[in-house]
N, C-alpha and C. Protein backbone atom coordinates (compact mmCIF):
# COMPACT_ATOMS: atom_id res chain seq x y z
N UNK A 1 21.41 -233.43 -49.28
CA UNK A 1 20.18 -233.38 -48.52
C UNK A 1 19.49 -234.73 -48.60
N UNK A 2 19.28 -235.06 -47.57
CA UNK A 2 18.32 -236.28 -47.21
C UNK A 2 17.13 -236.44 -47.23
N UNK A 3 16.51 -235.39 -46.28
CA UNK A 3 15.18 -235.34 -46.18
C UNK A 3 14.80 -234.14 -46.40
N UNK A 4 14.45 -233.98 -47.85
CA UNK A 4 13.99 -232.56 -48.55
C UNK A 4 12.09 -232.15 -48.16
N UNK A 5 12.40 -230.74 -48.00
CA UNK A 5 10.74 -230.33 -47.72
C UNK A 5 11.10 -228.70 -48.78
N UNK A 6 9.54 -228.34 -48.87
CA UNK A 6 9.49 -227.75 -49.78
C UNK A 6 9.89 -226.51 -49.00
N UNK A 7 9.72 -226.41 -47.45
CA UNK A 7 9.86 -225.27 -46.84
C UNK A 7 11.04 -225.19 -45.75
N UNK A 8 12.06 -226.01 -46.49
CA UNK A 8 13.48 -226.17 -46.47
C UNK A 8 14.37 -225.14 -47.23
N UNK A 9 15.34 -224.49 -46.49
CA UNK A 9 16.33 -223.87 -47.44
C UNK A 9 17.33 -224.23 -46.98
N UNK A 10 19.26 -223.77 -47.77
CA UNK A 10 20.45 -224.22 -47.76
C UNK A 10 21.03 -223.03 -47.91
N UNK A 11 21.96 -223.45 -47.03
CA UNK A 11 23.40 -222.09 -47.50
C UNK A 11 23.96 -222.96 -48.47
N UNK A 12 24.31 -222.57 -49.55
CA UNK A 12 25.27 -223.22 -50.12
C UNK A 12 27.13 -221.77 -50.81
N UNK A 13 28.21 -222.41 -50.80
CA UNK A 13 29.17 -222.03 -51.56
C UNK A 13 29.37 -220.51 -50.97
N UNK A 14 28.88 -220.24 -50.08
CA UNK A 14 28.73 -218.77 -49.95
C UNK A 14 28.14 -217.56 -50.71
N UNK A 15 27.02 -218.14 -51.73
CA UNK A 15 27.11 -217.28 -52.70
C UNK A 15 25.57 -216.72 -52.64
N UNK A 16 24.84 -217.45 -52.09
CA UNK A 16 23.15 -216.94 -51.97
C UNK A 16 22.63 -218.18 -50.83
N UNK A 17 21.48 -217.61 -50.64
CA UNK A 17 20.42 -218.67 -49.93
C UNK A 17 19.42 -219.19 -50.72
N UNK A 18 19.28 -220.35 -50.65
CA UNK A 18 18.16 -221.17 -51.81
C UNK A 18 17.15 -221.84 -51.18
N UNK A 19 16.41 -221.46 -51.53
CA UNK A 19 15.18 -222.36 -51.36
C UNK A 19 14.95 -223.37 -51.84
N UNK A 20 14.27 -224.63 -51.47
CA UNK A 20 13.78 -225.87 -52.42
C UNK A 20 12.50 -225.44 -52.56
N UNK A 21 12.35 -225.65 -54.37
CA UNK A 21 11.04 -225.30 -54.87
C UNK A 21 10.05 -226.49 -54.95
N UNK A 22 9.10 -225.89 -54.58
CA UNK A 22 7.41 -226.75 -54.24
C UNK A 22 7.62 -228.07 -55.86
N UNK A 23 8.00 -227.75 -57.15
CA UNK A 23 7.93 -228.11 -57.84
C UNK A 23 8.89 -229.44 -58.22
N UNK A 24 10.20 -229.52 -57.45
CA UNK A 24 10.63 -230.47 -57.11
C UNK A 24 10.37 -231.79 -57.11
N UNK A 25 11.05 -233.08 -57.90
CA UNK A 25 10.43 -234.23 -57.46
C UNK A 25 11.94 -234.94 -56.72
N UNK A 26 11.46 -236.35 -56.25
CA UNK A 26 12.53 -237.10 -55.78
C UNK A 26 13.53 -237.59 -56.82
N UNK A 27 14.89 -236.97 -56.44
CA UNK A 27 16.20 -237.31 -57.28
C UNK A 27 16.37 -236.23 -57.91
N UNK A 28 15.44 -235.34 -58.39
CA UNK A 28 15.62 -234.13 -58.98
C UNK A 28 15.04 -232.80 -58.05
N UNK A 29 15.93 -232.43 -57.44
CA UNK A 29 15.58 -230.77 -56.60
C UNK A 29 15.68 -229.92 -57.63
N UNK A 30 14.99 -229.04 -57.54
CA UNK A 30 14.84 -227.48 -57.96
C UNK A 30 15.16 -226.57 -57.26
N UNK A 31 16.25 -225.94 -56.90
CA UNK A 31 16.35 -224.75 -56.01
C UNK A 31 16.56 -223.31 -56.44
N UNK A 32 15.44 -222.30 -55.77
CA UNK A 32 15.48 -221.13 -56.06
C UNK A 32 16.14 -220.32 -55.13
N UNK A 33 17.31 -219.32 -56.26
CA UNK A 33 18.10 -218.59 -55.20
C UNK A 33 16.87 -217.24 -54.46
N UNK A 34 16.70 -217.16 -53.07
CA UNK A 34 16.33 -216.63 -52.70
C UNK A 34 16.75 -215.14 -51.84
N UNK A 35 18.08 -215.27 -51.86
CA UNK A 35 19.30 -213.97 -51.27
C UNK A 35 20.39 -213.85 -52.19
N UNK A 36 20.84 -213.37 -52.69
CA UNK A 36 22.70 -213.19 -53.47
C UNK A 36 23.28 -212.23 -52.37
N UNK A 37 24.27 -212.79 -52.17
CA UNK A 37 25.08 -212.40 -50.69
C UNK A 37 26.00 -211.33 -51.15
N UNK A 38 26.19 -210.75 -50.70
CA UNK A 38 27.46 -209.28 -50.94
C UNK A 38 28.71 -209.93 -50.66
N UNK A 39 29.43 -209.25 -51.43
CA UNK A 39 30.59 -209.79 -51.74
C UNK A 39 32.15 -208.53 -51.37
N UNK A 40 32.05 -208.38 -50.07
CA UNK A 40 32.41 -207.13 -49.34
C UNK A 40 34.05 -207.70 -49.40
N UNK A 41 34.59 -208.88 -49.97
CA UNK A 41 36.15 -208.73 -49.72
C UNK A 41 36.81 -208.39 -51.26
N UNK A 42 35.47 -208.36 -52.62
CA UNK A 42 36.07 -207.49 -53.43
C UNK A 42 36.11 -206.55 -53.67
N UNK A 43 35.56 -205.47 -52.84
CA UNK A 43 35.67 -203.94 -52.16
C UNK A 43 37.40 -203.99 -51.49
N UNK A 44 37.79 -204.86 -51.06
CA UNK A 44 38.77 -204.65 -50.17
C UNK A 44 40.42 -205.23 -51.18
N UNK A 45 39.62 -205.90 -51.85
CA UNK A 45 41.26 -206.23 -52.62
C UNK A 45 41.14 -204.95 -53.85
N UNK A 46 40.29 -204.52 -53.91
CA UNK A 46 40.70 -203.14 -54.96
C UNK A 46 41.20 -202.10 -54.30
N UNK A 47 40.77 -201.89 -52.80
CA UNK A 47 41.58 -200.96 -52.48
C UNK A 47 43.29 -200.87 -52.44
N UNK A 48 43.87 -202.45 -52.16
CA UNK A 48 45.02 -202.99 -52.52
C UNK A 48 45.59 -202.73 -51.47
C-alpha cells in the first residue's frame, strides 16, 4: 500500500478483510481483521 487512509481496507491471502487502524503511523500499519472468511472447500475435502 502506497497511499494509506484510515478508512481504507484490503483483501488480503484470502483469509479475512482488514481494516487500517486510525492508530497507525507511517512505515508502521496496524491492521484490524474486520471479516474471517469461511472456509467452505474444507467442508468439501472431508466429504472426500
Amino acid at each position: 500500500m502506497t497511499s494509506e487512509s484510515v478508512n481504507s481496507s484490503e483483501f488480503t491471502e484470502r483469509l479475512a478483510y482488514f481494516a487500517l487502524d486510525k492508530d497507525s503511523a507511517p512505515g508502521k500499519p496496524i491492521f484490524n481483521r474486520s471479516i474471517t472468511l469461511k472456509d467452505a472447500w474444507a467442508k468439501e475435502a472431508q466429504k472426500g
